[in-house]
N, C-alpha and C. Protein backbone atom coordinates (compact mmCIF):
# COMPACT_ATOMS: atom_id res chain seq x y z
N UNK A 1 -17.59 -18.23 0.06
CA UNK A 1 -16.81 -17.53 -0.93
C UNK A 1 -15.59 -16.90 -0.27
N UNK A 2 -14.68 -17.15 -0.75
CA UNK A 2 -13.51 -16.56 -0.28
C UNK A 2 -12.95 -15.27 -0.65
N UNK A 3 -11.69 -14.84 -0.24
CA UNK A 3 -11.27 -13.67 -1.04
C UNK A 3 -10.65 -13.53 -2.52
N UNK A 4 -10.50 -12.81 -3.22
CA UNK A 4 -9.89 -12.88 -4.25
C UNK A 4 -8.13 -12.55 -4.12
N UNK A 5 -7.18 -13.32 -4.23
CA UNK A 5 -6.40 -13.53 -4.51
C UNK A 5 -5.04 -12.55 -5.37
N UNK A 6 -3.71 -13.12 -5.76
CA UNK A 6 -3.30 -12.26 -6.95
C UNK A 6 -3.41 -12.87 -7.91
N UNK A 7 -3.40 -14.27 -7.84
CA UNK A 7 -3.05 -15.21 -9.35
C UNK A 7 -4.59 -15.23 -10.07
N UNK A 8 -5.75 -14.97 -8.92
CA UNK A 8 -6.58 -14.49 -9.42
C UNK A 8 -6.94 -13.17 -10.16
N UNK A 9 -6.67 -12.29 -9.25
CA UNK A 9 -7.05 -10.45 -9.82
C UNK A 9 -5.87 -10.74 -11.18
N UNK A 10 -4.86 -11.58 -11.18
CA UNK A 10 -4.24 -11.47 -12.73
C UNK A 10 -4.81 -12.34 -13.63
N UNK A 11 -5.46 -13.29 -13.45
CA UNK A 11 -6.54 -13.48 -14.63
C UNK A 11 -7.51 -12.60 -14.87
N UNK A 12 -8.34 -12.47 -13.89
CA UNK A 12 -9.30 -11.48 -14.15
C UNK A 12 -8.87 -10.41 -15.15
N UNK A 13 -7.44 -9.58 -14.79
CA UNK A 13 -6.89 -8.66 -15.57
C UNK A 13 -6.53 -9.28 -17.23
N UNK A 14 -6.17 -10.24 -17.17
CA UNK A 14 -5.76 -11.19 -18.50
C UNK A 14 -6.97 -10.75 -19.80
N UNK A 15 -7.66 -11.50 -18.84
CA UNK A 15 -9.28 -11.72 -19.29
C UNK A 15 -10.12 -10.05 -19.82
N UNK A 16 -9.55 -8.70 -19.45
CA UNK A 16 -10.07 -7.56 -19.62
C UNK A 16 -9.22 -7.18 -20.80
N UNK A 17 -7.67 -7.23 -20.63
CA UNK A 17 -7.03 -7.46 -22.02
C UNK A 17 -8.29 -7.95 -22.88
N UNK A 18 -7.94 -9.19 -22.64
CA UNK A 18 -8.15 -9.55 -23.76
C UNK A 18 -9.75 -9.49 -24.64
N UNK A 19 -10.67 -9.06 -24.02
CA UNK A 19 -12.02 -8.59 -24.02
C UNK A 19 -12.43 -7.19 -24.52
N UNK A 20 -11.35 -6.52 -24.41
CA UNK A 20 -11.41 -5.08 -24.04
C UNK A 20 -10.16 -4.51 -25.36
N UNK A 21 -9.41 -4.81 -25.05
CA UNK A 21 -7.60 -4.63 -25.97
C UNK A 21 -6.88 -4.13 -24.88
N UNK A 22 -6.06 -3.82 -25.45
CA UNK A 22 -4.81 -3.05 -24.54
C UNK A 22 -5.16 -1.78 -25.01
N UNK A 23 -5.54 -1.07 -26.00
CA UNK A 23 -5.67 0.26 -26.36
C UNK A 23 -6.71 0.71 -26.08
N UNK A 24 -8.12 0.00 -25.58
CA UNK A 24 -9.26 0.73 -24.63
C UNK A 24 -8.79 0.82 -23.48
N UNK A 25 -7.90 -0.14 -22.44
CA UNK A 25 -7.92 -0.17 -21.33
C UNK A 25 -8.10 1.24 -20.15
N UNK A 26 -7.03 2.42 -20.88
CA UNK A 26 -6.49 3.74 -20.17
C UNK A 26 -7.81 4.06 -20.25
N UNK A 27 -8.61 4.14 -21.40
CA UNK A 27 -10.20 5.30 -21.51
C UNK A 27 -11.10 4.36 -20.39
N UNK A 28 -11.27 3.04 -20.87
CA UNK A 28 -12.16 2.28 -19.39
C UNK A 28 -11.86 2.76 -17.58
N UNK A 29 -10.69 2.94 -17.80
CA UNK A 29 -10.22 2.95 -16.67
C UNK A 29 -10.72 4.26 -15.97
N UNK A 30 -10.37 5.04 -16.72
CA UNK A 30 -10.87 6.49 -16.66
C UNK A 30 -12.19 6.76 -16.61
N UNK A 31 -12.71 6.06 -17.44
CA UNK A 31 -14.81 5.80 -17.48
C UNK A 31 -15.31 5.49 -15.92
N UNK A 32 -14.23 4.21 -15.59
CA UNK A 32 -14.76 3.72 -14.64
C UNK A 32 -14.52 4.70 -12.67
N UNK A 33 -13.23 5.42 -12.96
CA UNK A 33 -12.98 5.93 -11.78
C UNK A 33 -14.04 7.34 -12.29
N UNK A 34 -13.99 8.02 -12.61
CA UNK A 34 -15.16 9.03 -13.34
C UNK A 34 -16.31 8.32 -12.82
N UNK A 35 -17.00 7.22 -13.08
CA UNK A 35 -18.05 6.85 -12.31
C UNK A 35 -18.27 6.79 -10.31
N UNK A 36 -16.73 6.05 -9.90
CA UNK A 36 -16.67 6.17 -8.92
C UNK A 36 -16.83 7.37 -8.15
N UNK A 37 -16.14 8.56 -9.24
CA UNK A 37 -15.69 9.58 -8.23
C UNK A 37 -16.83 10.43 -8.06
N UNK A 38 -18.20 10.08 -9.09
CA UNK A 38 -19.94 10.87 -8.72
C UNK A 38 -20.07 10.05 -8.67
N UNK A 39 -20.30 9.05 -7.79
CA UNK A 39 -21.04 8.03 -6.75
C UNK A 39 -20.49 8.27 -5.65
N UNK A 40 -19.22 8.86 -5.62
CA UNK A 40 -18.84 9.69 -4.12
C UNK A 40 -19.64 10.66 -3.71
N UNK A 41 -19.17 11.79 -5.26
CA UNK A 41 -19.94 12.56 -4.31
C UNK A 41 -21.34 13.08 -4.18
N UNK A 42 -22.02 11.91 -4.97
CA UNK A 42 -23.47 12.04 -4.86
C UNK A 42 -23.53 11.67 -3.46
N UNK A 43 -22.96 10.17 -2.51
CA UNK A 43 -23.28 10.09 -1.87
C UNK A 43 -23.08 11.38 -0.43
N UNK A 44 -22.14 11.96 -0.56
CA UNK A 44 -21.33 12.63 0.07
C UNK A 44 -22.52 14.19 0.40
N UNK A 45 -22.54 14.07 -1.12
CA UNK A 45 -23.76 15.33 -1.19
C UNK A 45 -25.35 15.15 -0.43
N UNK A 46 -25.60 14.00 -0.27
CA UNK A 46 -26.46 13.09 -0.25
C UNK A 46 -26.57 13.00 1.32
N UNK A 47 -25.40 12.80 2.47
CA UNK A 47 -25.35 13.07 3.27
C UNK A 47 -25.23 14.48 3.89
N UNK A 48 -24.59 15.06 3.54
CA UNK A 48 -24.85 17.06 3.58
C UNK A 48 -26.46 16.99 4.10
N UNK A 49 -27.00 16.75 2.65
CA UNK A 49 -28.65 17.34 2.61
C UNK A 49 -29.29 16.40 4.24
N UNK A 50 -28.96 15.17 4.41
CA UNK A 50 -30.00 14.52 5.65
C UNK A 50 -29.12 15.51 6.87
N UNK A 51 -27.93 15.97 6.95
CA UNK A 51 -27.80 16.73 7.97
C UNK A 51 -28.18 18.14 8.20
N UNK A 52 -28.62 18.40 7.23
CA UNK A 52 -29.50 19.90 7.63
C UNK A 52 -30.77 19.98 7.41
């Protein structure tokens, strides 16, 4: 498997359009970094606790 590309990551993006709309995109986006950003710092927290 190789890497992903741009002409790729712009289908992929095509493909979320059009699955999704253009007028969910901003709230997904937001859903999705909101997820990232407590899976940080669960992990983050997560490491704290094994060091003490």
């Amino acid at each position: 498997m190789g890497r992903l590309g741009m002409p790729e990551l712009i289908i992929i993006f095509l493909i979320v359009i059009v699955i999704f709309g253009a007028n969910r995109l901003p709230g997904l986006g937001k859903g999705i970094g909101s997820a990232i950003r407590n899976f940080k710092n669960g992990i983050k927290d997560e490491t704290a606790d094994d060091k003490s």
